[in-house]
C-alpha atoms as a PDB file:
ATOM      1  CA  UNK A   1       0.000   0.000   0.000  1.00  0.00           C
ATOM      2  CA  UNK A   2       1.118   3.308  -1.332  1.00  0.00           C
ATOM      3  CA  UNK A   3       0.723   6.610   0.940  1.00  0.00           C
ATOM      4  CA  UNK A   4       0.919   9.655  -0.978  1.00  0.00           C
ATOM      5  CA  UNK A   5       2.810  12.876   1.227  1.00  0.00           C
ATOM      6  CA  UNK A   6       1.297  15.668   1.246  1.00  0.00           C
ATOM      7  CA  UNK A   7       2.949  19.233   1.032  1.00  0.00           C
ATOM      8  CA  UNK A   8       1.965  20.850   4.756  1.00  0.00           C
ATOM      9  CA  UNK A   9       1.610  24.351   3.355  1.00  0.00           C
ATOM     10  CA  UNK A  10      -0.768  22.744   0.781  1.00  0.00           C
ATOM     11  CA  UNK A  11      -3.684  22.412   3.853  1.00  0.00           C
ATOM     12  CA  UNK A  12      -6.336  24.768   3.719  1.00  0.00           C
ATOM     13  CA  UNK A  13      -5.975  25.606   7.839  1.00  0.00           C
ATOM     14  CA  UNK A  14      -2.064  26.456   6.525  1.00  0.00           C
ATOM     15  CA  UNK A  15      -2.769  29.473   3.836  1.00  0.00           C
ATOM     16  CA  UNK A  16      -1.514  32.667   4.445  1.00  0.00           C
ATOM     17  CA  UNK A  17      -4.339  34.066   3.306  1.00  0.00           C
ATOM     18  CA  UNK A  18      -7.038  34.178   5.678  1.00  0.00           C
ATOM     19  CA  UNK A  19      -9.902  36.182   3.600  1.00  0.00           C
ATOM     20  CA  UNK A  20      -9.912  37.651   0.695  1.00  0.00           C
ATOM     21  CA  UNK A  21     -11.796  41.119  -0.771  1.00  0.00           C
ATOM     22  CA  UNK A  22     -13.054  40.119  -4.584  1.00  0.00           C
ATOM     23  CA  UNK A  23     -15.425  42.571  -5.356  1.00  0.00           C
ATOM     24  CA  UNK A  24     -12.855  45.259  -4.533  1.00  0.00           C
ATOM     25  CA  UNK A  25     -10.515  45.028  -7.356  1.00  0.00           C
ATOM     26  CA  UNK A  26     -14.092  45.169  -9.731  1.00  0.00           C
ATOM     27  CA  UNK A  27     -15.423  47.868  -8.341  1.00  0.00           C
ATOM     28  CA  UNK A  28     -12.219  50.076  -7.295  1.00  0.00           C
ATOM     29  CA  UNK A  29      -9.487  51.936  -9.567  1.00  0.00           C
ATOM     30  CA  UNK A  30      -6.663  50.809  -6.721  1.00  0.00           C
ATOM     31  CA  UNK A  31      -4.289  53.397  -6.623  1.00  0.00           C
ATOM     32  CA  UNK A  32      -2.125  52.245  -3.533  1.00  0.00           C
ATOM     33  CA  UNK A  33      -1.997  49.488  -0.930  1.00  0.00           C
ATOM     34  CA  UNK A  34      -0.894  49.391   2.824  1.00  0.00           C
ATOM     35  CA  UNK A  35      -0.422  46.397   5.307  1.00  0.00           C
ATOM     36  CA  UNK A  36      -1.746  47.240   8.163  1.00  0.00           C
ATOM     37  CA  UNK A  37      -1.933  45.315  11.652  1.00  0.00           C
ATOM     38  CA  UNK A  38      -5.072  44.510  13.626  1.00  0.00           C
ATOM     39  CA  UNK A  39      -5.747  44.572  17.088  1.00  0.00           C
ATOM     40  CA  UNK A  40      -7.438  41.226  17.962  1.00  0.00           C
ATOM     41  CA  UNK A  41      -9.178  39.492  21.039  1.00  0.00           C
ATOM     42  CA  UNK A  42      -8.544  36.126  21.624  1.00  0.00           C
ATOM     43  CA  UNK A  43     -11.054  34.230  20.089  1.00  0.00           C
ATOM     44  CA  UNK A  44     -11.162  35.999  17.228  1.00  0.00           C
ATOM     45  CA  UNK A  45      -7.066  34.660  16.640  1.00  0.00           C
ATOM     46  CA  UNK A  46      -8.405  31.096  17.086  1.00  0.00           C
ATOM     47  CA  UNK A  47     -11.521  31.997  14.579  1.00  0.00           C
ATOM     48  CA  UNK A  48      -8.950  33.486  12.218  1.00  0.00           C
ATOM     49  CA  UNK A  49      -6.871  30.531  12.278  1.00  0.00           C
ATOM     50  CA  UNK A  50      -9.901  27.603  11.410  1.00  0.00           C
ATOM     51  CA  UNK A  51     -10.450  30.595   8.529  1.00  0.00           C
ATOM     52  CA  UNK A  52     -14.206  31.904   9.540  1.00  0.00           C
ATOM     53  CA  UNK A  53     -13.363  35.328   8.871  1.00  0.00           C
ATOM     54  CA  UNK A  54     -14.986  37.165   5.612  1.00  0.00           C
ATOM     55  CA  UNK A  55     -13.806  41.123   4.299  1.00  0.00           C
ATOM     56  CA  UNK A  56     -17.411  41.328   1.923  1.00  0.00           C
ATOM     57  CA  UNK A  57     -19.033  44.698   2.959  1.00  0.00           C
ATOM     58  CA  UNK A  58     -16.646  45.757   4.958  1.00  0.00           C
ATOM     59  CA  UNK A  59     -14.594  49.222   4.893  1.00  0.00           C
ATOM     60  CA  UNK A  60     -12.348  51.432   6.641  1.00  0.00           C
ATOM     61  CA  UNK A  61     -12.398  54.644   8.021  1.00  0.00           C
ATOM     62  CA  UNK A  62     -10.382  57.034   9.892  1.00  0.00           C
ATOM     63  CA  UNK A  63     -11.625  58.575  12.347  1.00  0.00           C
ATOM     64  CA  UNK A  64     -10.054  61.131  15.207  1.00  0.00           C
ATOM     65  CA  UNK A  65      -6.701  60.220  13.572  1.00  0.00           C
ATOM     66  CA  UNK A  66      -7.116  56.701  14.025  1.00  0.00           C
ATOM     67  CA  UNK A  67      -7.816  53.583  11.117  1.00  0.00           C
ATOM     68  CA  UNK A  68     -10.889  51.202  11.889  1.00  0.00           C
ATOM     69  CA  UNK A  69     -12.329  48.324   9.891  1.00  0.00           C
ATOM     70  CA  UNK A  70     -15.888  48.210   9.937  1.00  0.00           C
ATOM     71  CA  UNK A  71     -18.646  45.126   9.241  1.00  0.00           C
ATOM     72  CA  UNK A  72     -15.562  42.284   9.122  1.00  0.00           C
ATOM     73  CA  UNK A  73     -17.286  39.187  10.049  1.00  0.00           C
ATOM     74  CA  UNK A  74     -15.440  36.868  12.338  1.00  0.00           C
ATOM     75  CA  UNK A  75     -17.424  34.250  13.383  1.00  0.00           C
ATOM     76  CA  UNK A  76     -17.181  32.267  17.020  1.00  0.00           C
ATOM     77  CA  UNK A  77     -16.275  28.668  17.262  1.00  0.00           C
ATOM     78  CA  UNK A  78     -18.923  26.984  19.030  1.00  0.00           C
ATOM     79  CA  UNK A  79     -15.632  26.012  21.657  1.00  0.00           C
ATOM     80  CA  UNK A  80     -15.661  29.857  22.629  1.00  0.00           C
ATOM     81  CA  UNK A  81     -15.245  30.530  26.212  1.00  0.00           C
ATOM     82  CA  UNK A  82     -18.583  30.780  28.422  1.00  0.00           C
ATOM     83  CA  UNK A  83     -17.190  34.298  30.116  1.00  0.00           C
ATOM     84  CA  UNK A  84     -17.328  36.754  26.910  1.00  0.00           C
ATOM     85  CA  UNK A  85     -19.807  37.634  24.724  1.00  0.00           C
ATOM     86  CA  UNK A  86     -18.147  37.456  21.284  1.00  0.00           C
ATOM     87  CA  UNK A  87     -19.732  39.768  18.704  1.00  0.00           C
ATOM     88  CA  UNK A  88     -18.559  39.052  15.535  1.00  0.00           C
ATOM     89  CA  UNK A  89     -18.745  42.542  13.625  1.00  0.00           C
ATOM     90  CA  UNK A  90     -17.303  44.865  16.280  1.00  0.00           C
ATOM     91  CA  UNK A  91     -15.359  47.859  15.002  1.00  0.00           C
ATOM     92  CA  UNK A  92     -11.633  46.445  15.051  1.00  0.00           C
ATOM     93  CA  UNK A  93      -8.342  49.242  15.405  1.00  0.00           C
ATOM     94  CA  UNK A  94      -5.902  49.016  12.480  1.00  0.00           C
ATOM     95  CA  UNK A  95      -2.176  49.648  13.093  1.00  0.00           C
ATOM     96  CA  UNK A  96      -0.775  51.964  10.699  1.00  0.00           C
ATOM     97  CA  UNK A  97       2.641  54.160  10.892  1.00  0.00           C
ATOM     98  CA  UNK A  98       2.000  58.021  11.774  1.00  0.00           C
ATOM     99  CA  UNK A  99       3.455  59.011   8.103  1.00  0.00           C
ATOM    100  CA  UNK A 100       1.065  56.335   6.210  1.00  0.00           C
ATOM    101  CA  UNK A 101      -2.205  57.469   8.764  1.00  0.00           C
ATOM    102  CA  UNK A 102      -1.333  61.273   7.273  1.00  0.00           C
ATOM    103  CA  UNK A 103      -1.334  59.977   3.990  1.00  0.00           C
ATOM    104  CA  UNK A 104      -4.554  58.440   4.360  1.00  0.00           C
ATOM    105  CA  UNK A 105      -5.921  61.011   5.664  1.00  0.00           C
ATOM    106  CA  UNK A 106      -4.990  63.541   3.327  1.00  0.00           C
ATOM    107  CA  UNK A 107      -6.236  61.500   0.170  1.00  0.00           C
ATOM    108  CA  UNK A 108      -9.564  60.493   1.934  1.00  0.00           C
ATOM    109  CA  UNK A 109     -10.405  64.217   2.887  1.00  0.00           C
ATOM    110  CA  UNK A 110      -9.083  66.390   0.258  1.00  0.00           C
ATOM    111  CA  UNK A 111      -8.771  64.194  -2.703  1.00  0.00           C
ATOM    112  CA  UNK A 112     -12.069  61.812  -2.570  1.00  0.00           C
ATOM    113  CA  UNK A 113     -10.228  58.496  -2.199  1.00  0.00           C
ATOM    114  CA  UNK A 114     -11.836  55.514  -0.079  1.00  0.00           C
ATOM    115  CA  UNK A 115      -9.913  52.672   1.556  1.00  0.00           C
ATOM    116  CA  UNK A 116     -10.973  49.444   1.140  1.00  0.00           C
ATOM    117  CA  UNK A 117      -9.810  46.128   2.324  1.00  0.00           C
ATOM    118  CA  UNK A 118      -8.396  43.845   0.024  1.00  0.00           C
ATOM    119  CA  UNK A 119      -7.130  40.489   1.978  1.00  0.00           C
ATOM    120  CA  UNK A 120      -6.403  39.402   5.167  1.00  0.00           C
ATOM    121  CA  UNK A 121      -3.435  37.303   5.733  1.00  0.00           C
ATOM    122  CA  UNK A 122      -0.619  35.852   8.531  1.00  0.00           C
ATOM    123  CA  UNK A 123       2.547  37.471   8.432  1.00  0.00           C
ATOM    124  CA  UNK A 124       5.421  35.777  10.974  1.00  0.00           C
ATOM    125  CA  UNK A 125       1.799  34.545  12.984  1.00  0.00           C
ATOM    126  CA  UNK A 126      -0.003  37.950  12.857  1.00  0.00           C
ATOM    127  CA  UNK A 127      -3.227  38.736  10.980  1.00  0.00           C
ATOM    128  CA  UNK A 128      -2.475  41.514   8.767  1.00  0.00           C
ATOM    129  CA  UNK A 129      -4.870  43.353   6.454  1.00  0.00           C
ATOM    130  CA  UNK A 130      -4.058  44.964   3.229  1.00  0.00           C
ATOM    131  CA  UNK A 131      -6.270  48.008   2.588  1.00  0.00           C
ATOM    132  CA  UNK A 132      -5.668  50.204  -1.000  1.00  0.00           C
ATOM    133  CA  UNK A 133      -6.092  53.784  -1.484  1.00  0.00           C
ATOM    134  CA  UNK A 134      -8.665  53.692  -3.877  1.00  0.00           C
ATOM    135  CA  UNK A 135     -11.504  55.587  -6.416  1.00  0.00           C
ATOM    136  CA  UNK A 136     -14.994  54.352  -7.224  1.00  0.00           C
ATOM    137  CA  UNK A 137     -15.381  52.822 -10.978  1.00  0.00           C
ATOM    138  CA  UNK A 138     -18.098  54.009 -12.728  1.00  0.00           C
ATOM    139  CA  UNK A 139     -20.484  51.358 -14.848  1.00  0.00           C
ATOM    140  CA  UNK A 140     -18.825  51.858 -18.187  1.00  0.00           C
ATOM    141  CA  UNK A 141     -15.338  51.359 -16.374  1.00  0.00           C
ATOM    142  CA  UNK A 142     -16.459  48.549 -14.986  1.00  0.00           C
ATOM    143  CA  UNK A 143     -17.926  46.801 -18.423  1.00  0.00           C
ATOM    144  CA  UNK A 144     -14.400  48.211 -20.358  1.00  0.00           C
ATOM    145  CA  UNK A 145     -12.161  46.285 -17.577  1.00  0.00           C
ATOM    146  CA  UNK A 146     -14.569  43.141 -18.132  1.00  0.00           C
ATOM    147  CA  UNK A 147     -13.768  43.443 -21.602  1.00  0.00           C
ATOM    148  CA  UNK A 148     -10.178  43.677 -21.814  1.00  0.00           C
ATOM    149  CA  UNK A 149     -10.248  40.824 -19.574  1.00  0.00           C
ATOM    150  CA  UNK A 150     -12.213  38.299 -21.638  1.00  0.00           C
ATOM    151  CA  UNK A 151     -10.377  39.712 -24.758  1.00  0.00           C
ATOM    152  CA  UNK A 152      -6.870  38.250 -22.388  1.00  0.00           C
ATOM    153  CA  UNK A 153      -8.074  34.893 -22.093  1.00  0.00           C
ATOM    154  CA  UNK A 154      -9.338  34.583 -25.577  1.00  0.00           C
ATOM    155  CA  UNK A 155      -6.178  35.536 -26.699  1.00  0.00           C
ATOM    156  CA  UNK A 156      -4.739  33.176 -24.782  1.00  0.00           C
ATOM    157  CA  UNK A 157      -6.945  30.503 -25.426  1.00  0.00           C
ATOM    158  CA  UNK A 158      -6.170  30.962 -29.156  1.00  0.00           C
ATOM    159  CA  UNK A 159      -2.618  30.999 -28.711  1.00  0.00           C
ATOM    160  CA  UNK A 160      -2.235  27.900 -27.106  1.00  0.00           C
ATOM    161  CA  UNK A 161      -4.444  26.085 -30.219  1.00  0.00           C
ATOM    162  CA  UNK A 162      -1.835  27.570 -32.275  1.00  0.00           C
ATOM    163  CA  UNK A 163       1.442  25.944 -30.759  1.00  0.00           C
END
């Protein structure tokens, strides 16, 4: 009897990336990305780590000079301690540099940009998020990017028949 080894980073529990933000890049020019850290309870760690945390319809803003993510879902496990009360879209605290929070700030305020999280991921066993500096596409962007794209993957597809 033969048994097969399997790669340990190729487990889903082992993927760096925790959640990721699809509709973003489709409905977002992205114009520039931070990582930023996130200040975590306990049981949302272990939650992270079986991967039962989502990014869809959730944002960021700043507020008193401060970065928080808003309406990230991180569900309980049903082994969560009995003494807290874990709600699973509290406001969470980003960590961001002082020269990257002015940044931010500057752009969101004066020049119309939004931030928007784009994937959540471990980094030396820390959750990290990566949030882009970004501006709202507009319907006919939106059908022009969808059509550059399937014009890519026909050309590939006929370029492979070729060889």
């Amino acid at each position: 009897m033969r048994v097969s080894k399997q790669n340990p980073k190729s487990k889903a529990g082992n993927s760096p990336n925790i959640s990721v933000n699809r509709r973003a890049r489709h409905d977002y020019h992205i114009e520039d990305t931070f990582e930023a850290g996130l200040v975590l309870e306990g049981w949302e760690v272990k939650a992270l780590r079986a991967g039962r945390g989502s990014l869809q319809e959730s944002y960021v803003i700043i507020k008193d000079g401060e970065a928080w993510l808003i309406g990230c879902n991180i569900s309980p496990l049903p082994t969560a301690s009995t003494h807290i009360q874990p709600d699973p879209i509290r406001t969470r605290k980003l960590l961001l540099h002082e020269r990257e929070l002015s940044r931010l700030i500057g752009a969101t305020e004066q020049r119309g940009y939004t931030l928007v999280p784009l994937n959540m991921h471990w980094k030396r066993g820390r959750a990290k998020l990566d949030l882009a500096l970004a501006k709202g596409k507009k319907k006919f962007d939106k059908r022009a990017a969808q059509k550059e794209h399937d014009w890519q993957r026909e050309k590939q597809r006929l370029l492979k028949h070729r060889q």
